[in-house]
C-alpha atoms as a PDB file:
ATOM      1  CA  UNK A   1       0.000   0.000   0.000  1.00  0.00           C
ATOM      2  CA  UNK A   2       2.723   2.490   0.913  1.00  0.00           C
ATOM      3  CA  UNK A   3       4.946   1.633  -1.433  1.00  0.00           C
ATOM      4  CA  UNK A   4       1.941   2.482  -4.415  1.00  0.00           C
ATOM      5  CA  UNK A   5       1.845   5.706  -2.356  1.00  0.00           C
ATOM      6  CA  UNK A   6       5.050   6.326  -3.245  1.00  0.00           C
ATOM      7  CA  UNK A   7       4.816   5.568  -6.927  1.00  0.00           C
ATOM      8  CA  UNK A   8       1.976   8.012  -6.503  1.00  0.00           C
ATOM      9  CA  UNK A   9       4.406  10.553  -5.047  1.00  0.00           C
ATOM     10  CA  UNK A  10       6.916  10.201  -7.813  1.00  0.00           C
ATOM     11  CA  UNK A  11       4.173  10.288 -10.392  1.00  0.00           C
ATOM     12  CA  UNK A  12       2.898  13.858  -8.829  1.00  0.00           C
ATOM     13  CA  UNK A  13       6.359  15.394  -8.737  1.00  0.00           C
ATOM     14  CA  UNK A  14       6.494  14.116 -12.435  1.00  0.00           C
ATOM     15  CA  UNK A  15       3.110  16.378 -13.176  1.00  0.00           C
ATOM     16  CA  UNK A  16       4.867  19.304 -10.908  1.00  0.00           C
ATOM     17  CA  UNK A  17       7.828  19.275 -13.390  1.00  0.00           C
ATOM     18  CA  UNK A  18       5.212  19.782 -16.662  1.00  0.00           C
ATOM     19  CA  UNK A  19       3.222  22.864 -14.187  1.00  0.00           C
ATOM     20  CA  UNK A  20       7.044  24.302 -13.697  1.00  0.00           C
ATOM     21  CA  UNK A  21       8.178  23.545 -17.437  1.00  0.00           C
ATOM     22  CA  UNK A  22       4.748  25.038 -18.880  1.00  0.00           C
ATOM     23  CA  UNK A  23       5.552  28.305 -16.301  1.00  0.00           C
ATOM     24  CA  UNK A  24       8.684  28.733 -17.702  1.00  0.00           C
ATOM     25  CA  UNK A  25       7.294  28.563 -21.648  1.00  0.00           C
ATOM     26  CA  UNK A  26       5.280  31.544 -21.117  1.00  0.00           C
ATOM     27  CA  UNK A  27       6.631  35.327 -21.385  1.00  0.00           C
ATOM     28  CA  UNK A  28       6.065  37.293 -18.428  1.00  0.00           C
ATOM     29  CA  UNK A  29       6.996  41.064 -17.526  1.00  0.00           C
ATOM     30  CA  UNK A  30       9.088  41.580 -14.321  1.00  0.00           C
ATOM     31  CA  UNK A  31      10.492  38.818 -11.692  1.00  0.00           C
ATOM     32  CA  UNK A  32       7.760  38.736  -9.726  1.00  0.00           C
ATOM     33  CA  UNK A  33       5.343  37.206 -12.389  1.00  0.00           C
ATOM     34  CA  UNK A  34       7.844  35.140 -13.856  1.00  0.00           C
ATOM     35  CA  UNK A  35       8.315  32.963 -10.192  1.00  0.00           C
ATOM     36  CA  UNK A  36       4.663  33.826  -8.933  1.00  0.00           C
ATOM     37  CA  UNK A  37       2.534  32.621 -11.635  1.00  0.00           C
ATOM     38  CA  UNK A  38      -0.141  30.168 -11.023  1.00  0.00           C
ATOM     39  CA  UNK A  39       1.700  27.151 -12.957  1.00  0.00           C
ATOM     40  CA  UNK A  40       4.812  27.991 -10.524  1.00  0.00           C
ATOM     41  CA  UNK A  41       2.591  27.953  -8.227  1.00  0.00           C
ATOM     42  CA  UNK A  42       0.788  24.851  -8.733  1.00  0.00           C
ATOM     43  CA  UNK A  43       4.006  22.513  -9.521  1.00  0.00           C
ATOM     44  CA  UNK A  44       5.724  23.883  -6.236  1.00  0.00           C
ATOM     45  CA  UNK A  45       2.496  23.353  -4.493  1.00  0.00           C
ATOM     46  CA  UNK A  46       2.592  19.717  -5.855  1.00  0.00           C
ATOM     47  CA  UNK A  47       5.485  19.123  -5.672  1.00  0.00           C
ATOM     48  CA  UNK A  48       5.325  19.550  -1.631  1.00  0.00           C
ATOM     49  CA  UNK A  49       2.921  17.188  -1.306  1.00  0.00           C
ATOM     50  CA  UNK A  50       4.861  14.794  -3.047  1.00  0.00           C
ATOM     51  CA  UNK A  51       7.704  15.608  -0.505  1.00  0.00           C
ATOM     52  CA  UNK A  52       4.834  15.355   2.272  1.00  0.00           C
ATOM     53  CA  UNK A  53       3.918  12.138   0.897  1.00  0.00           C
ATOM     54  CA  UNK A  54       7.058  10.245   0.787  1.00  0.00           C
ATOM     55  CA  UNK A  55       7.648  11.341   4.762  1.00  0.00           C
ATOM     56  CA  UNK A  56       4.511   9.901   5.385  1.00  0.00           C
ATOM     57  CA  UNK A  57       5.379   6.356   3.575  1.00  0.00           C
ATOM     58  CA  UNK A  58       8.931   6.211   4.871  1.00  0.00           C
ATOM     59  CA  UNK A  59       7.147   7.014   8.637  1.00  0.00           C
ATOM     60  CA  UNK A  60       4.805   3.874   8.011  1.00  0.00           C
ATOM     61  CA  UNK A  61       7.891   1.441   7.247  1.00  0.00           C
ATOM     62  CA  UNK A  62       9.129   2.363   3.627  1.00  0.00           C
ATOM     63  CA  UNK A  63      12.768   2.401   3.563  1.00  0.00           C
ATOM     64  CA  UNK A  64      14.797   5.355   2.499  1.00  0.00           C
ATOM     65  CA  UNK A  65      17.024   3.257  -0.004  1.00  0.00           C
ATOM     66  CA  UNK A  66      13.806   1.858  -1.406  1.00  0.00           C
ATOM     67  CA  UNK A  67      12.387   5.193  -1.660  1.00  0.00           C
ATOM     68  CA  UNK A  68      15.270   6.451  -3.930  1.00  0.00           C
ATOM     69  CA  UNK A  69      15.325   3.579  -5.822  1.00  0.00           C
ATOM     70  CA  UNK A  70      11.396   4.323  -6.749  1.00  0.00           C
ATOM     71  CA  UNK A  71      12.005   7.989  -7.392  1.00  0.00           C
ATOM     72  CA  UNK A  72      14.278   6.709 -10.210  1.00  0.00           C
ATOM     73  CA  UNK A  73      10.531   5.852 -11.993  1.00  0.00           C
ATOM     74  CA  UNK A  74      10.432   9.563 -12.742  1.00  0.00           C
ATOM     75  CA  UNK A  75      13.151   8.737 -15.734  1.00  0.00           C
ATOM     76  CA  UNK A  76       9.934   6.738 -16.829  1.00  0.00           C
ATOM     77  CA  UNK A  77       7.126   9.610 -16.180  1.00  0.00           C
ATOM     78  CA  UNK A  78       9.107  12.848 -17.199  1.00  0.00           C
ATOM     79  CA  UNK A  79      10.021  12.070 -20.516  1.00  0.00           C
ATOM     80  CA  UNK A  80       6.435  10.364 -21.460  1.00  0.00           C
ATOM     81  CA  UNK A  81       4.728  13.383 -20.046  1.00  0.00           C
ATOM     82  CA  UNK A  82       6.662  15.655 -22.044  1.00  0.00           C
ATOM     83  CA  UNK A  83       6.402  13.432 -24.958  1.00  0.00           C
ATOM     84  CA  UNK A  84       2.667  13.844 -25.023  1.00  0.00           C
ATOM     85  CA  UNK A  85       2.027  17.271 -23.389  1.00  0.00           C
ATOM     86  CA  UNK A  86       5.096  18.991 -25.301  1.00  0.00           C
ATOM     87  CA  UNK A  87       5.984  16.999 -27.862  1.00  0.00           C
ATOM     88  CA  UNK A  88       9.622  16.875 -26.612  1.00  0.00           C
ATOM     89  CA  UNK A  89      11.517  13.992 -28.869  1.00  0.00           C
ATOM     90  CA  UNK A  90      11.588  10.413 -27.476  1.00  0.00           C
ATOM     91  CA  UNK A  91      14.548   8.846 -29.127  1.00  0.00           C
ATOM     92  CA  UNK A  92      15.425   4.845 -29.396  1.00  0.00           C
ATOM     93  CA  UNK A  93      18.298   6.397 -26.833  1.00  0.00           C
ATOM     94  CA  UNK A  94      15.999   7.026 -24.405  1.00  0.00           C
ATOM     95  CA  UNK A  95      13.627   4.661 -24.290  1.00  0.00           C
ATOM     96  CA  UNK A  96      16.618   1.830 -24.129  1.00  0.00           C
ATOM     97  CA  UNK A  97      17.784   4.142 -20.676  1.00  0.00           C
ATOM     98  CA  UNK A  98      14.597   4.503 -19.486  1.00  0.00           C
ATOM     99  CA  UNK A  99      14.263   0.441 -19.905  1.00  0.00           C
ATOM    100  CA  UNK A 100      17.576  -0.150 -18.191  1.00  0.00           C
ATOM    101  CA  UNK A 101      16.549   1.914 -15.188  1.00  0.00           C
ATOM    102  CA  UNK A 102      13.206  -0.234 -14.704  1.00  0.00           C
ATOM    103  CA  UNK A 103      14.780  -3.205 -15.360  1.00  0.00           C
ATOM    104  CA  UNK A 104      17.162  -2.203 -12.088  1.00  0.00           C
ATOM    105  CA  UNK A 105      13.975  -1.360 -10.125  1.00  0.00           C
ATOM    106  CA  UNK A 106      12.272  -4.531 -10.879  1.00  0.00           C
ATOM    107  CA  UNK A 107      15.974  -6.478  -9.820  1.00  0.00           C
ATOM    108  CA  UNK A 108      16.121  -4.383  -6.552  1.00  0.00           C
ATOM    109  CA  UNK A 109      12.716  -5.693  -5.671  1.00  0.00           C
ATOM    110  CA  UNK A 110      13.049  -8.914  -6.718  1.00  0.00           C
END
């Protein structure tokens, strides 16, 4: 259970990263609005309650190594995000990496 809350938690920060990416894609006059607009916002505001969700799992009995070793999922969320919300390029390259790296989570678990 905790350890799909975690998942969870790596899946939010991934949807953070597109709030903070589509923040930065926009043009906005003066500092200010450029670091307080509502996608900033939003991702940072996700983005701590990812954080606030992984204390909570790691407080219930989810290990801190095991922890890091499921944050490496976002290699797997970030680029398929931006694949279909920015079109970003998803080369052969990357999808061998990204199938290395879950490869290594499924071994550490196994």
């Amino acid at each position: 259970m905790y350890y799909l809350l975690v998942i969870l938690s790596v899946f939010a920060a991934a949807c953070a990263q597109m709030l903070l990416k589509q923040g930065a894609r926009k043009n906005y006059v003066g500092f200010w609005c450029q670091y307080l607009n509502p996608w900033v916002i939003g991702g940072y505001a996700i983005m701590a309650c990812s954080l606030i969700l992984n204390i909570f799992c790691m407080s219930h009995g989810v290990q801190a190594k095991e922890v890091s070793v499921i944050e490496s999922m976002s290699y797997l969320f970030v680029p398929l995000l931006a694949f279909m919300l920015f079109k970003e390029k998803l080369g052969w390259r990357k999808i061998g990496a990204i199938g290395i790296i879950m490869v290594g989570i499924i071994i550490f678990f196994v």
